[in-house]
Protein backbone atom coordinates (compact mmCIF):
# COMPACT_ATOMS: atom_id res chain seq x y z
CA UNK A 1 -12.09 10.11 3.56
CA UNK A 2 -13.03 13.38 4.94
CA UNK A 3 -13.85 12.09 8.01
CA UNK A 4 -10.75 11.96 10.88
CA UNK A 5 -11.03 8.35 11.88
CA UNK A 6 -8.32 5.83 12.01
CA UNK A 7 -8.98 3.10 10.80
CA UNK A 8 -9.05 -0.28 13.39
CA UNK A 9 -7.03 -2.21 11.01
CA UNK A 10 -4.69 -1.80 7.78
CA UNK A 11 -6.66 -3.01 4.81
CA UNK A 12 -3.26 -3.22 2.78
CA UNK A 13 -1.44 -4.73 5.44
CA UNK A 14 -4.32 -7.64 5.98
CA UNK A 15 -4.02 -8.11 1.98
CA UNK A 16 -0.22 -8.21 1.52
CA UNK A 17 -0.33 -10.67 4.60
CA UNK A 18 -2.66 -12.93 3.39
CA UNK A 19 -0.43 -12.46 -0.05
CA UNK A 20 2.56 -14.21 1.54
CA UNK A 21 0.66 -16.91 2.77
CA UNK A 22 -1.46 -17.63 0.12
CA UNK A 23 -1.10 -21.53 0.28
CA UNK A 24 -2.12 -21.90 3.65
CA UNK A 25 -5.19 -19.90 3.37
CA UNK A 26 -8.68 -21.87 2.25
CA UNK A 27 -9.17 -22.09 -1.47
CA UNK A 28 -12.23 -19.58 -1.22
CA UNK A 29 -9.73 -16.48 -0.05
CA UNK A 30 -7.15 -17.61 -2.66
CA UNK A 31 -10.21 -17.39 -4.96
CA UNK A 32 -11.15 -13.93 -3.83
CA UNK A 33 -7.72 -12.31 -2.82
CA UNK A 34 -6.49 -11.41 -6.37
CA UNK A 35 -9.23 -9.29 -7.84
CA UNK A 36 -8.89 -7.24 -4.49
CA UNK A 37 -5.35 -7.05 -3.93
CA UNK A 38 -5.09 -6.41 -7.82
CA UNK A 39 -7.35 -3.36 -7.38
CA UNK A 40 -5.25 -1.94 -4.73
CA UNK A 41 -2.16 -2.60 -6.67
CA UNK A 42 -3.51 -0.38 -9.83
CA UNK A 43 -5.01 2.27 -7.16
CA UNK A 44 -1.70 2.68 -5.83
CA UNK A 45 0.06 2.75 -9.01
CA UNK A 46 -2.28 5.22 -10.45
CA UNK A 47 -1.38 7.30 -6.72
CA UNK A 48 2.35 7.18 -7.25
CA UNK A 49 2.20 8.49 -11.42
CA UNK A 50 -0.01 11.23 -9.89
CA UNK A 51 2.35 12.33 -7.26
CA UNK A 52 5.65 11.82 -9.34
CA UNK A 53 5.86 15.58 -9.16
CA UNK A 54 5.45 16.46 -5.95
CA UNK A 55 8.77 14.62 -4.29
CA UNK A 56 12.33 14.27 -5.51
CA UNK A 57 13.54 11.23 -3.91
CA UNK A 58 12.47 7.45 -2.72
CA UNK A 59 12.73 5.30 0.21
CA UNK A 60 12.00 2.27 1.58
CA UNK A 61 10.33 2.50 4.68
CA UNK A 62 12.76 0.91 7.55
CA UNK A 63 12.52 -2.74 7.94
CA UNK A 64 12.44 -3.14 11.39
CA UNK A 65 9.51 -0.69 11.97
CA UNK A 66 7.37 -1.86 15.82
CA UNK A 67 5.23 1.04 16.08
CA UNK A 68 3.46 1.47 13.11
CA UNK A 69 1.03 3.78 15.55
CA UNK A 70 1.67 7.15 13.94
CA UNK A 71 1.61 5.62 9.85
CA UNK A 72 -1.07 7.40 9.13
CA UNK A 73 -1.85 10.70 6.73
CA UNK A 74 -1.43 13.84 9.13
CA UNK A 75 -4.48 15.21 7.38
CA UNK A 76 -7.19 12.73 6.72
CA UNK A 77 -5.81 9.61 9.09
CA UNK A 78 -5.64 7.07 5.84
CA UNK A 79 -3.41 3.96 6.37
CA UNK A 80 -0.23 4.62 4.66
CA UNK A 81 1.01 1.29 5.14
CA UNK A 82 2.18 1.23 1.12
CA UNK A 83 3.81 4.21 0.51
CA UNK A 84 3.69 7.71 2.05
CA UNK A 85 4.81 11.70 1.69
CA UNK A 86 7.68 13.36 3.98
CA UNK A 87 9.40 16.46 4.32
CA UNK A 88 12.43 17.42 5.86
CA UNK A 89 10.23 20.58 7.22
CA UNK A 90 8.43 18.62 9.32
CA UNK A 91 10.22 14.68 8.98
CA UNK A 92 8.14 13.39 11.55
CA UNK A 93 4.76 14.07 9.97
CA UNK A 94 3.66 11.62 6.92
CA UNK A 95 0.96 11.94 4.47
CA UNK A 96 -1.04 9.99 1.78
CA UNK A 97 0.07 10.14 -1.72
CA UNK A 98 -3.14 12.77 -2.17
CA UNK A 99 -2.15 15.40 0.18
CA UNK A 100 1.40 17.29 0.16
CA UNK A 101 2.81 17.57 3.51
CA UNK A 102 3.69 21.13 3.11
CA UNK A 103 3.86 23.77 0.36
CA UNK A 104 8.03 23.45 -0.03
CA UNK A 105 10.06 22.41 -2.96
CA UNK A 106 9.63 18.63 -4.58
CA UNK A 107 13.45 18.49 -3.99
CA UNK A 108 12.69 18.11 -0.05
CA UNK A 109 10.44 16.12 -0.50
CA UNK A 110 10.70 12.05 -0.44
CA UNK A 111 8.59 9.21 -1.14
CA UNK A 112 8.72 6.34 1.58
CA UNK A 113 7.71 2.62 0.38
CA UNK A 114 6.76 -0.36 1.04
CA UNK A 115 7.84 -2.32 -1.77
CA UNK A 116 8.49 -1.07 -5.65
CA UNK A 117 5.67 -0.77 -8.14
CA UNK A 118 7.25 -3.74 -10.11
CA UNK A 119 7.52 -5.94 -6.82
CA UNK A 120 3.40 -5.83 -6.28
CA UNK A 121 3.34 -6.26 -9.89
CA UNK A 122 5.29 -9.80 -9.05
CA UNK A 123 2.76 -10.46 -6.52
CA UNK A 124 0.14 -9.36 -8.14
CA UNK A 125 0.65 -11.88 -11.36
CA UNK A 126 1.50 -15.05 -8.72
CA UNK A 127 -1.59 -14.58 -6.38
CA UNK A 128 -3.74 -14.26 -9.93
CA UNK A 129 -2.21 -17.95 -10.65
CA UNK A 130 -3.22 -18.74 -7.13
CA UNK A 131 -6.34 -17.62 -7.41
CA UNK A 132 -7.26 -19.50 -11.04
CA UNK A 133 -6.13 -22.60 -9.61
CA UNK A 134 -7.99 -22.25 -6.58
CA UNK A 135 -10.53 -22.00 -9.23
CA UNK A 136 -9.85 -24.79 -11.37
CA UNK A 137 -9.76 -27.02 -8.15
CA UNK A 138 -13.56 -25.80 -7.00
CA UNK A 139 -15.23 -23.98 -9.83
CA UNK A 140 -18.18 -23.32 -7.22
CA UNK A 141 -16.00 -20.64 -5.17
């Protein structure tokens, strides 16, 4: 993570893709898709109780959002395609839950997400089912 590359494609936004389409995908990724997008879910969970202090409001990031060129961290170029640190000191400049964007107050800061803790939870607990039936259809995945 120290190292200033960007990555070539969004891990996250591969996994929540392949999420939502679940039943069209071949039994062996529904097999393997929950254990990985499960960790991801806890790792950003665990990355959002962490930075609880450092911001004072939440967002959703905008809906209708083409260039996702520039979502990455300002300081070490991680995908922030599930949540990410702004502050109205410098709005246009986003960082990873890890690294403040500034040394101002919490109270101008914000958190910007994706979607809410509890609705990755939701996903979360429905690919799992996914996943063990995929199972229970082909035990040899």
């Amino acid at each position: 993570r120290a190292c200033k590359l960007l990555a070539p494609l969004s891990v996250d936004k591969l996994l929540l893709s392949l999420a939502t389409m679940s039943p069209y995908v071949p039994a062996s990724v529904q097999a393997a898709l929950p254990p990985a997008f499960t960790r991801r879910v806890l790792h950003e969970g665990v990355r959002r109780r962490q930075a609880s202090t450092s911001f004072a409001k939440r967002s959703r990031f905008k809906e209708c959002r083409e260039d996702e060129t520039d979502m990455t961290c300002c300081v070490c170029c991680t995908d922030l395609f599930w949540s990410a640190l702004v502050c109205k000191c410098s709005p246009n400049q986003m960082t990873c839950l890890r690294h403040m964007p500034c040394k101002c107050a919490p109270a101008r800061r914000k958190l910007m997400y994706r979607n809410t803790m509890v609705e990755l939870e939701i996903m979360t607990a429905a690919l799992e089912d996914i996943g063990k039936e995929a199972l229970d259809v082909n035990p040899h995945l």
